[in-house]
N, C-alpha and C. Protein backbone atom coordinates (compact mmCIF):
# COMPACT_ATOMS: atom_id res chain seq x y z
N UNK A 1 17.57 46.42 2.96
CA UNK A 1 17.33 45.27 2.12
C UNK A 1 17.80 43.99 2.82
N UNK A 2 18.85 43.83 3.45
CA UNK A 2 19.58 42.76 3.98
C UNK A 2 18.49 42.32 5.44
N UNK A 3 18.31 43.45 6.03
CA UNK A 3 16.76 43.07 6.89
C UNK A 3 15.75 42.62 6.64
N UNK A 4 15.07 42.64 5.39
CA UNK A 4 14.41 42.31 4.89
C UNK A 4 14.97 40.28 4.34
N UNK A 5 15.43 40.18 3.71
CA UNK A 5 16.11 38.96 3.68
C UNK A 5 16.26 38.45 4.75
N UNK A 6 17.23 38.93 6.24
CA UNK A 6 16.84 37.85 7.08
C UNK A 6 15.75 37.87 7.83
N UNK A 7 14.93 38.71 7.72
CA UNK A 7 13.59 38.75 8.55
C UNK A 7 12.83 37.17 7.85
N UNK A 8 12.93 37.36 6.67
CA UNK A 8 11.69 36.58 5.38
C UNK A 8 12.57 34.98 5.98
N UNK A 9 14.30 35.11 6.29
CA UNK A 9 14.82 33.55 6.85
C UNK A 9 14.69 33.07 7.91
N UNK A 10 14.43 33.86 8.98
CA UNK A 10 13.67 33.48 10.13
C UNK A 10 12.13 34.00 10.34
N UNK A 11 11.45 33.97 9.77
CA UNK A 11 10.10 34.63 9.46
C UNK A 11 9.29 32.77 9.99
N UNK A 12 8.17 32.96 11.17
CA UNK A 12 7.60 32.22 11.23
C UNK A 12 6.04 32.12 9.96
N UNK A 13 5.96 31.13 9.79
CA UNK A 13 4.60 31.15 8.90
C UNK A 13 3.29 30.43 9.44
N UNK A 14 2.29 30.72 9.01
CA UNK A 14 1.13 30.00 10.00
C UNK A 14 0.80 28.90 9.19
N UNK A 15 1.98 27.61 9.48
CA UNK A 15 1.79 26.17 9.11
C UNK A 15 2.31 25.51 10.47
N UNK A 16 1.23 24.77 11.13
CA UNK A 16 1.75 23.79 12.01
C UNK A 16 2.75 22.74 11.63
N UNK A 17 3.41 22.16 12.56
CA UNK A 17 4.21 20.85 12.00
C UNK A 17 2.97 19.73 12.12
N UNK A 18 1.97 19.88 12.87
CA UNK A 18 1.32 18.53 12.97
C UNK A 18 0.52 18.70 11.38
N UNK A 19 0.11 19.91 10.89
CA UNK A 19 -0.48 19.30 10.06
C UNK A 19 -0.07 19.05 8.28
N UNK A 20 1.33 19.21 8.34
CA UNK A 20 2.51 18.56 7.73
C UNK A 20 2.55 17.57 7.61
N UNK A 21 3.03 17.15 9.06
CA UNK A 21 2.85 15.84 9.43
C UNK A 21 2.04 14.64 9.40
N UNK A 22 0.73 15.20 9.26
CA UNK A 22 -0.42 14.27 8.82
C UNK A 22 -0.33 14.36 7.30
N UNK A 23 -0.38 15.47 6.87
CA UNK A 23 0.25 15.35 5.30
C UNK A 23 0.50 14.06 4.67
N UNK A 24 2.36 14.21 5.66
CA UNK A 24 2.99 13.14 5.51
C UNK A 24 3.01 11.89 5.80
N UNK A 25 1.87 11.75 7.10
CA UNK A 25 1.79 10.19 7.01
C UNK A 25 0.31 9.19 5.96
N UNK A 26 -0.17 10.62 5.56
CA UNK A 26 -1.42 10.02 4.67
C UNK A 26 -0.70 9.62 3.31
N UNK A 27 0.40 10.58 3.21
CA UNK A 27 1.34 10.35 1.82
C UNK A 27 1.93 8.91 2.15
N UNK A 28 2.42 8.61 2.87
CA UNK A 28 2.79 7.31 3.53
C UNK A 28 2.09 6.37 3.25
N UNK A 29 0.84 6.37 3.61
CA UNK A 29 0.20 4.64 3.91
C UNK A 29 -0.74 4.48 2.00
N UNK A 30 -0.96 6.50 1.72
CA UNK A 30 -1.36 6.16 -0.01
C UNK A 30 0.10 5.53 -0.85
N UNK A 31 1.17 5.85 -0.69
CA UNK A 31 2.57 5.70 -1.25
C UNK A 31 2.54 3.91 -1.23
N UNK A 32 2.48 3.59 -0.05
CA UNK A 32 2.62 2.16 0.60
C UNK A 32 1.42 1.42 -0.21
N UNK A 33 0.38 1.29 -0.22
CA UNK A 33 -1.12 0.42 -0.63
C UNK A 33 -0.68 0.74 -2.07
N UNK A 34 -0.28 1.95 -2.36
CA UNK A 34 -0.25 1.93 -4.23
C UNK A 34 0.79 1.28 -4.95
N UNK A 35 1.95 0.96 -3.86
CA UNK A 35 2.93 -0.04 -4.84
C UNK A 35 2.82 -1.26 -4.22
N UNK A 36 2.09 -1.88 -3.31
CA UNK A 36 2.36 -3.05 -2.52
C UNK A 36 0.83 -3.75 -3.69
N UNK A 37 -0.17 -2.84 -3.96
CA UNK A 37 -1.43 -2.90 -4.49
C UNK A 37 -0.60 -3.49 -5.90
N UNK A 38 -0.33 -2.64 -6.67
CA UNK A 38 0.36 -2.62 -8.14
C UNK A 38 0.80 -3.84 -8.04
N UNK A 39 2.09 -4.06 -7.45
CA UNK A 39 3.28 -4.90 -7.21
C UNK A 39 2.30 -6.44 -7.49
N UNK A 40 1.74 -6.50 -6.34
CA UNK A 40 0.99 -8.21 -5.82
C UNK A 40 -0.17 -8.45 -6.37
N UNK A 41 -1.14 -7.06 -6.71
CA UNK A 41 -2.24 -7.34 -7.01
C UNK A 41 -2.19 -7.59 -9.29
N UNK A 42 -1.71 -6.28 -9.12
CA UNK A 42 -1.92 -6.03 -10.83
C UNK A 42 -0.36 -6.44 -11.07
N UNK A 43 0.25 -6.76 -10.70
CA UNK A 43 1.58 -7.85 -11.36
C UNK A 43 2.00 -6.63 -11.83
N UNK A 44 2.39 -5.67 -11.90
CA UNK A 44 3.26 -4.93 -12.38
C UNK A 44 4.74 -4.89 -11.94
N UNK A 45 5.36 -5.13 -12.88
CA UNK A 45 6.84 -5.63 -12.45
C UNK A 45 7.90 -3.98 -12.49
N UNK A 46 8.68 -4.05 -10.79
CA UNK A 46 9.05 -2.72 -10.58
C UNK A 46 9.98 -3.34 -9.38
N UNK A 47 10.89 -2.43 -8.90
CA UNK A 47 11.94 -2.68 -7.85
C UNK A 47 10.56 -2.24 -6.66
N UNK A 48 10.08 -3.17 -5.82
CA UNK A 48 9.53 -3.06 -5.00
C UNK A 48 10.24 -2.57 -3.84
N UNK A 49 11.43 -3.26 -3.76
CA UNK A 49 12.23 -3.14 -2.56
C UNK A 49 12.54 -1.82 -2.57
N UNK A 50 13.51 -1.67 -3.79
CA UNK A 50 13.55 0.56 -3.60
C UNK A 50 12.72 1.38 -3.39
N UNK A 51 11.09 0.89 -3.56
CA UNK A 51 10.32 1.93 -3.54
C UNK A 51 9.76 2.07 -1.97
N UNK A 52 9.76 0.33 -1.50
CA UNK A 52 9.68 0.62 0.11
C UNK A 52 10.94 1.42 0.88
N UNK A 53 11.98 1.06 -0.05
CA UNK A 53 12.95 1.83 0.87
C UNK A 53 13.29 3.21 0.77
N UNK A 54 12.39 4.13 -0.40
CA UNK A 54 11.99 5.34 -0.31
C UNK A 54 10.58 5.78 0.53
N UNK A 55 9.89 5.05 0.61
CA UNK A 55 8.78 5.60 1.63
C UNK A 55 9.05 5.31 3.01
N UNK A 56 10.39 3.97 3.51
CA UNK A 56 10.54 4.36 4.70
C UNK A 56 11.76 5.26 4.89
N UNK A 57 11.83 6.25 4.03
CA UNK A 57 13.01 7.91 4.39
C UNK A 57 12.22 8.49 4.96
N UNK A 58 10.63 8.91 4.64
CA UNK A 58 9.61 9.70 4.82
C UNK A 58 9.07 9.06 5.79
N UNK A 59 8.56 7.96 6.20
CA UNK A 59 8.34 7.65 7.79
C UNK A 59 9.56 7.72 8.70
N UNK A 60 10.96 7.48 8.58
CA UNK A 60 11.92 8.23 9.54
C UNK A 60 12.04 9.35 9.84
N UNK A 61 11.64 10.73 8.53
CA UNK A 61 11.82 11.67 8.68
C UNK A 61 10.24 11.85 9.60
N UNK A 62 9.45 11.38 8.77
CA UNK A 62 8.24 11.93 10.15
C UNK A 62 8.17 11.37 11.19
N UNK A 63 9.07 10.28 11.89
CA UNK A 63 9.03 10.10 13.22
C UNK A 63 10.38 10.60 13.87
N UNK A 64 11.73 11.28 13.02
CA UNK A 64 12.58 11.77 13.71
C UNK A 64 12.34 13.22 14.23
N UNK A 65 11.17 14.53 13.12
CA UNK A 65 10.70 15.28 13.59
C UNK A 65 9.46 15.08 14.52
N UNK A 66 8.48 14.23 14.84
CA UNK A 66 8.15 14.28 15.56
C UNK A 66 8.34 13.98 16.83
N UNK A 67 9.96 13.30 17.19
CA UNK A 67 10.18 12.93 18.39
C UNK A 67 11.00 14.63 18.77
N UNK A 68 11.67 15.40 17.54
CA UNK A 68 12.65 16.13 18.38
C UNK A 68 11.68 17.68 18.30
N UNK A 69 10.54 17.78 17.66
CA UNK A 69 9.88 19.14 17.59
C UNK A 69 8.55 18.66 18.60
N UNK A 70 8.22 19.27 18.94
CA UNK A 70 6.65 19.20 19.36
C UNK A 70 5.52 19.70 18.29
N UNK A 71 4.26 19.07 17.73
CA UNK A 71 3.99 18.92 16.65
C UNK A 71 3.47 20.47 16.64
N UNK A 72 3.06 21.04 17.91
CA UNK A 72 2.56 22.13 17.49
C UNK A 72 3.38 23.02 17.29
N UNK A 73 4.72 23.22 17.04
CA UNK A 73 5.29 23.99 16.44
C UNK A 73 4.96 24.60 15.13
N UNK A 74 5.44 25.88 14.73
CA UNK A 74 4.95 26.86 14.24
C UNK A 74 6.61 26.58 12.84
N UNK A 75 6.40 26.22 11.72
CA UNK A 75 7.47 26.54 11.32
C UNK A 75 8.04 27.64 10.57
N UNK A 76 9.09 27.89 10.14
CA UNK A 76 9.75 28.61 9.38
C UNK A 76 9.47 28.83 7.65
N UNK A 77 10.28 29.65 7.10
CA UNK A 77 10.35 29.16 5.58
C UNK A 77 11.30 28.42 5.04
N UNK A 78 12.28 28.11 5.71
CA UNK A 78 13.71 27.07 5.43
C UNK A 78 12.91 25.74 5.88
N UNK A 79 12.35 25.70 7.05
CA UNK A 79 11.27 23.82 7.41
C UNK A 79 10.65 23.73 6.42
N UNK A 80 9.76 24.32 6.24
CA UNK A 80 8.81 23.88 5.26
C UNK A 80 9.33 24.30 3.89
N UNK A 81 10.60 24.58 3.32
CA UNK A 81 11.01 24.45 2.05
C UNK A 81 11.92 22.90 1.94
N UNK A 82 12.53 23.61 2.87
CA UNK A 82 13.46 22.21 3.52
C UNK A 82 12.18 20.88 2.84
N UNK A 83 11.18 20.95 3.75
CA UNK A 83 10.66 19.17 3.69
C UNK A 83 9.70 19.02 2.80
N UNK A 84 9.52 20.38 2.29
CA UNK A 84 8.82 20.23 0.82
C UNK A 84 9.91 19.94 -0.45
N UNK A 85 10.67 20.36 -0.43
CA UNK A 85 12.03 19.65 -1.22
C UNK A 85 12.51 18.30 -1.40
N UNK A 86 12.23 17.58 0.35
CA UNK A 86 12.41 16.28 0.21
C UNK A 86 11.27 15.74 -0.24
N UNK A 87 9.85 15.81 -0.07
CA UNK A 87 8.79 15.38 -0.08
C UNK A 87 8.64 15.00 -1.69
N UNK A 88 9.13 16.46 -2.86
CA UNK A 88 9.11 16.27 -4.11
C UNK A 88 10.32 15.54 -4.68
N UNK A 89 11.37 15.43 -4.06
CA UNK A 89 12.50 14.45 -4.41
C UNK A 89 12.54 12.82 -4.41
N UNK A 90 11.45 12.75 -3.05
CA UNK A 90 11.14 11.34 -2.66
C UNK A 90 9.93 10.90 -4.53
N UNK A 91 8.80 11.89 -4.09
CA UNK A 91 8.00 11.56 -5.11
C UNK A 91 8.80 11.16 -6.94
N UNK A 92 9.82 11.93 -6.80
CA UNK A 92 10.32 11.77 -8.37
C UNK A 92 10.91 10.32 -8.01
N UNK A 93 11.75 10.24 -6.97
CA UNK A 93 12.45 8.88 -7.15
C UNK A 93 11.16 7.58 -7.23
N UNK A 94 10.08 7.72 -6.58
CA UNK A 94 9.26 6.90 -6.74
C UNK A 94 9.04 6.62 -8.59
N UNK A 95 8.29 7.85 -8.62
CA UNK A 95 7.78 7.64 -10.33
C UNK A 95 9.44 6.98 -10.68
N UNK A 96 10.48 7.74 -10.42
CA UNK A 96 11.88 7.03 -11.48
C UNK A 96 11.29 5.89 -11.79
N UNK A 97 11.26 4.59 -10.40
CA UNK A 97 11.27 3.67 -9.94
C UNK A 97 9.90 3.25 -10.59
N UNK A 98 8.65 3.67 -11.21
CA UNK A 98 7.91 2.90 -10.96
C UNK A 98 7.06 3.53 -12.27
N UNK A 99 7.82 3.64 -13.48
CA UNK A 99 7.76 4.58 -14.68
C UNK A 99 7.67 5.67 -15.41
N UNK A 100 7.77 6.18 -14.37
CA UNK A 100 8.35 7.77 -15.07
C UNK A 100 7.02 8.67 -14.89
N UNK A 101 6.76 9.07 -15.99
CA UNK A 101 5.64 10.22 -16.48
C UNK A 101 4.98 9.43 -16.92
N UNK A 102 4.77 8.51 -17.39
CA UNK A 102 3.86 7.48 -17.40
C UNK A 102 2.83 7.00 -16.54
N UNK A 103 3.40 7.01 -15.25
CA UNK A 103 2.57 6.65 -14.14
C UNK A 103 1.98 7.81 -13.92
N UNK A 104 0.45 7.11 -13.46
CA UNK A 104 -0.79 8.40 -13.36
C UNK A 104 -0.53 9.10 -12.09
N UNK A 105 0.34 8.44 -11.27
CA UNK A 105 0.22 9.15 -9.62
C UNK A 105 1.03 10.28 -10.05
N UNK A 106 1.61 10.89 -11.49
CA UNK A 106 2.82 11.94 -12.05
C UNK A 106 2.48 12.96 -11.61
N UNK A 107 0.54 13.39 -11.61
CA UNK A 107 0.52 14.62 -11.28
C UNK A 107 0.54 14.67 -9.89
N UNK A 108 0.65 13.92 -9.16
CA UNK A 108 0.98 14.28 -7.59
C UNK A 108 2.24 14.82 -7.54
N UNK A 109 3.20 15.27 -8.48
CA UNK A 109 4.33 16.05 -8.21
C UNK A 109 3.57 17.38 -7.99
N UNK A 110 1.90 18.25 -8.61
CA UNK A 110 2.04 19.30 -7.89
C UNK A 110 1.94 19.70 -6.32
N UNK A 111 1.70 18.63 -5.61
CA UNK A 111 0.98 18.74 -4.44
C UNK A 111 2.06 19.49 -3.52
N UNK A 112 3.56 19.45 -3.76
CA UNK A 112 4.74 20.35 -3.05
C UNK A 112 4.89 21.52 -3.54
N UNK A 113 4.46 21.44 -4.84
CA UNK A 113 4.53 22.95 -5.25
C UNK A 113 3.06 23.85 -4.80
N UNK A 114 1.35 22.86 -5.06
CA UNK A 114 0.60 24.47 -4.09
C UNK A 114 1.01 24.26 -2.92
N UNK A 115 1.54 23.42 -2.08
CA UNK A 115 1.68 23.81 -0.61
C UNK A 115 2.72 24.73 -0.64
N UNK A 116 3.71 24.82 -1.64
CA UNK A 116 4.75 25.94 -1.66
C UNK A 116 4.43 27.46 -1.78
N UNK A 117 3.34 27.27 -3.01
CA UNK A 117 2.81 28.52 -3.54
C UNK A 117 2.34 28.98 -2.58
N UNK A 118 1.03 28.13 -1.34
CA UNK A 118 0.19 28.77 -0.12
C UNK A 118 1.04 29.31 0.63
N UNK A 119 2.62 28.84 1.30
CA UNK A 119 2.96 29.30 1.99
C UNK A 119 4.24 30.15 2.38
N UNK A 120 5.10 29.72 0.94
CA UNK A 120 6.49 30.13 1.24
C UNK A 120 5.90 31.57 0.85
N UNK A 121 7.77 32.21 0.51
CA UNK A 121 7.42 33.52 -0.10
C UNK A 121 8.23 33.05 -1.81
N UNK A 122 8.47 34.31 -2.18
CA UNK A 122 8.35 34.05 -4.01
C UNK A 122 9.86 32.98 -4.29
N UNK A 123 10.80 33.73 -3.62
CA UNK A 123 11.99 32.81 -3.76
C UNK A 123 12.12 31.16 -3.81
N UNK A 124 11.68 31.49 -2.56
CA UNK A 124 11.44 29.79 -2.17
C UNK A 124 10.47 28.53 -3.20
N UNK A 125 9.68 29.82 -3.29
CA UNK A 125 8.85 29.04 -4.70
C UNK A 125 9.26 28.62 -6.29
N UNK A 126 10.18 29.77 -6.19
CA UNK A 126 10.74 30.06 -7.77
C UNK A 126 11.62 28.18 -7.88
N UNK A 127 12.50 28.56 -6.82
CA UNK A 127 13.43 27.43 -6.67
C UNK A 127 12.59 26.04 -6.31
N UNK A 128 11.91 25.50 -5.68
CA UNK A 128 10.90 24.18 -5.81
C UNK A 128 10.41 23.98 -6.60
N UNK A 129 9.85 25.39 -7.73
CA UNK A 129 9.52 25.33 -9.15
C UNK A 129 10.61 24.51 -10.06
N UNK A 130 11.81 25.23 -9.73
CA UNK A 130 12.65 24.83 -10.88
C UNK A 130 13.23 23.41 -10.65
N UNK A 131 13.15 23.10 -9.24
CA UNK A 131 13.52 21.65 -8.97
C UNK A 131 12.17 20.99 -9.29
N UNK A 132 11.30 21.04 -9.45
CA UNK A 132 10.18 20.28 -10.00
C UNK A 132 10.29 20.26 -11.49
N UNK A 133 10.32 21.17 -11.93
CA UNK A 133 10.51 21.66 -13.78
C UNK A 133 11.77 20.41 -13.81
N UNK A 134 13.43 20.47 -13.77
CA UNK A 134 14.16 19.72 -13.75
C UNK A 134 14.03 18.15 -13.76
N UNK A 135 12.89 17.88 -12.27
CA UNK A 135 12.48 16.60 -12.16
C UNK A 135 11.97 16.06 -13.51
N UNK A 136 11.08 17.03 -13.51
CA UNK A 136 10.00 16.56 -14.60
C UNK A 136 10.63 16.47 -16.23
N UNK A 137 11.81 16.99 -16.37
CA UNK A 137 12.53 16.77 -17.59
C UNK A 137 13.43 15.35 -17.51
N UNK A 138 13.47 15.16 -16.39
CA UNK A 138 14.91 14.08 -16.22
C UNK A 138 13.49 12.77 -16.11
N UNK A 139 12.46 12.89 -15.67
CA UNK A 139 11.26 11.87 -15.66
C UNK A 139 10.79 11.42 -17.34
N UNK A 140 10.94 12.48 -17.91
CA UNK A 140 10.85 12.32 -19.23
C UNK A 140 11.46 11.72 -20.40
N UNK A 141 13.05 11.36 -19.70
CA UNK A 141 13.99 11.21 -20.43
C UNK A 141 14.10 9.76 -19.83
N UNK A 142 14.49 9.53 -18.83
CA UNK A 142 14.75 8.39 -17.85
C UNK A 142 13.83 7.95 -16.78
N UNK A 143 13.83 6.83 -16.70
CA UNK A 143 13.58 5.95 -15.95
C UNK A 143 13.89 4.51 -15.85
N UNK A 144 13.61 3.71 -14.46
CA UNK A 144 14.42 3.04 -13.96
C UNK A 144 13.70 1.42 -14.57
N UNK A 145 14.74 1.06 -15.52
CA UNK A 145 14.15 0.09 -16.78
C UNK A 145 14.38 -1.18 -15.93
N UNK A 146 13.40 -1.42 -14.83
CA UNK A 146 13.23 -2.77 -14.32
C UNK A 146 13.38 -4.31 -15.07
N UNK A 147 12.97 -4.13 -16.49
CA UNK A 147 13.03 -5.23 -16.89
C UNK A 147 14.73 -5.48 -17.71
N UNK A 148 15.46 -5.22 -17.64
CA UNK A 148 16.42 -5.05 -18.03
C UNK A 148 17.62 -5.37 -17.00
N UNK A 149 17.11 -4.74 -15.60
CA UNK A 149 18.05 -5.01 -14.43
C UNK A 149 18.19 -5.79 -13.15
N UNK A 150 16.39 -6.28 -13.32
CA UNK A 150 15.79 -6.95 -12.38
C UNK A 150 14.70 -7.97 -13.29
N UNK A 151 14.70 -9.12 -11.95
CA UNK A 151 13.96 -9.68 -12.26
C UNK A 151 13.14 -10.29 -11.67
N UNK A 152 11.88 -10.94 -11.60
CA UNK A 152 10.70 -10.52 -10.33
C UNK A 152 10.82 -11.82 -10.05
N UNK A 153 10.51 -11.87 -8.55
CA UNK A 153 11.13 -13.75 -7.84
C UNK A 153 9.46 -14.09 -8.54
């Protein structure tokens, strides 16, 4: 049994990093145009500044792995739980930031969980499940009441 467990923790899976990585930089420049769009275009009043300074975590993280992996690397199930974890953490802090469950981009919280379902194994899934489930209760309850704490120049 214990072989089995660390086989499944060092177990390669057939997900490139490059195409993660493109993933992540399409999540990037849609993340970027949809609050810079909102923000300037449709006046929607929101901490702009936090939300750029959550989408540039996710362009550091995709240019600190792409300088220290080579893209065609083959990853693991700890990488790709690993940065599917951050990927859905980043996304909740956005919605926090930019109304909760309210905002229509909400159902893009599943997009870490099927890439989870396609590739991890059940564990790994159970747990991104329940950190998504969690998100999605604390999205429900709270969010980040801009007009109350900020105020738009």
């Amino acid at each position: 049994m214990t072989n089995l467990i660390k086989q499944s923790f060092d177990e390669e899976i057939n997900l490139k990093l490059r195409t993660l990585n493109l993933i992540h930089w399409t999540a990037v420049f849609g993340q970027f145009f949809a609050v810079v769009i909102a923000y300037f275009y449709f006046e929607i009043s929101f901490s702009i500044y936090f939300c750029i300074f959550l989408i540039l975590l996710s362009v550091i993280l995709n240019v600190l792995v792409s300088i220290f992996y080579p893209l065609t690397k083959i990853l693991n199930y700890n990488e790709t739980f690993f940065i599917l974890v951050f990927d859905l953490l980043q996304l909740v802090g956005l919605l926090f930031l930019t109304g909760g469950l309210t905002n229509p981009f909400s159902v893009l919280i599943l997009a870490p969980l099927v890439i989870a379902a396609t590739y991890l194994d059940l564990k790994r899934i159970i747990i991104i499940t329940l950190i998504a489930i969690i998100s999605l209760n604390f999205l429900a309850f709270f969010l980040f009441s801009i007009r109350e704490r900020c105020t738009r120049y």
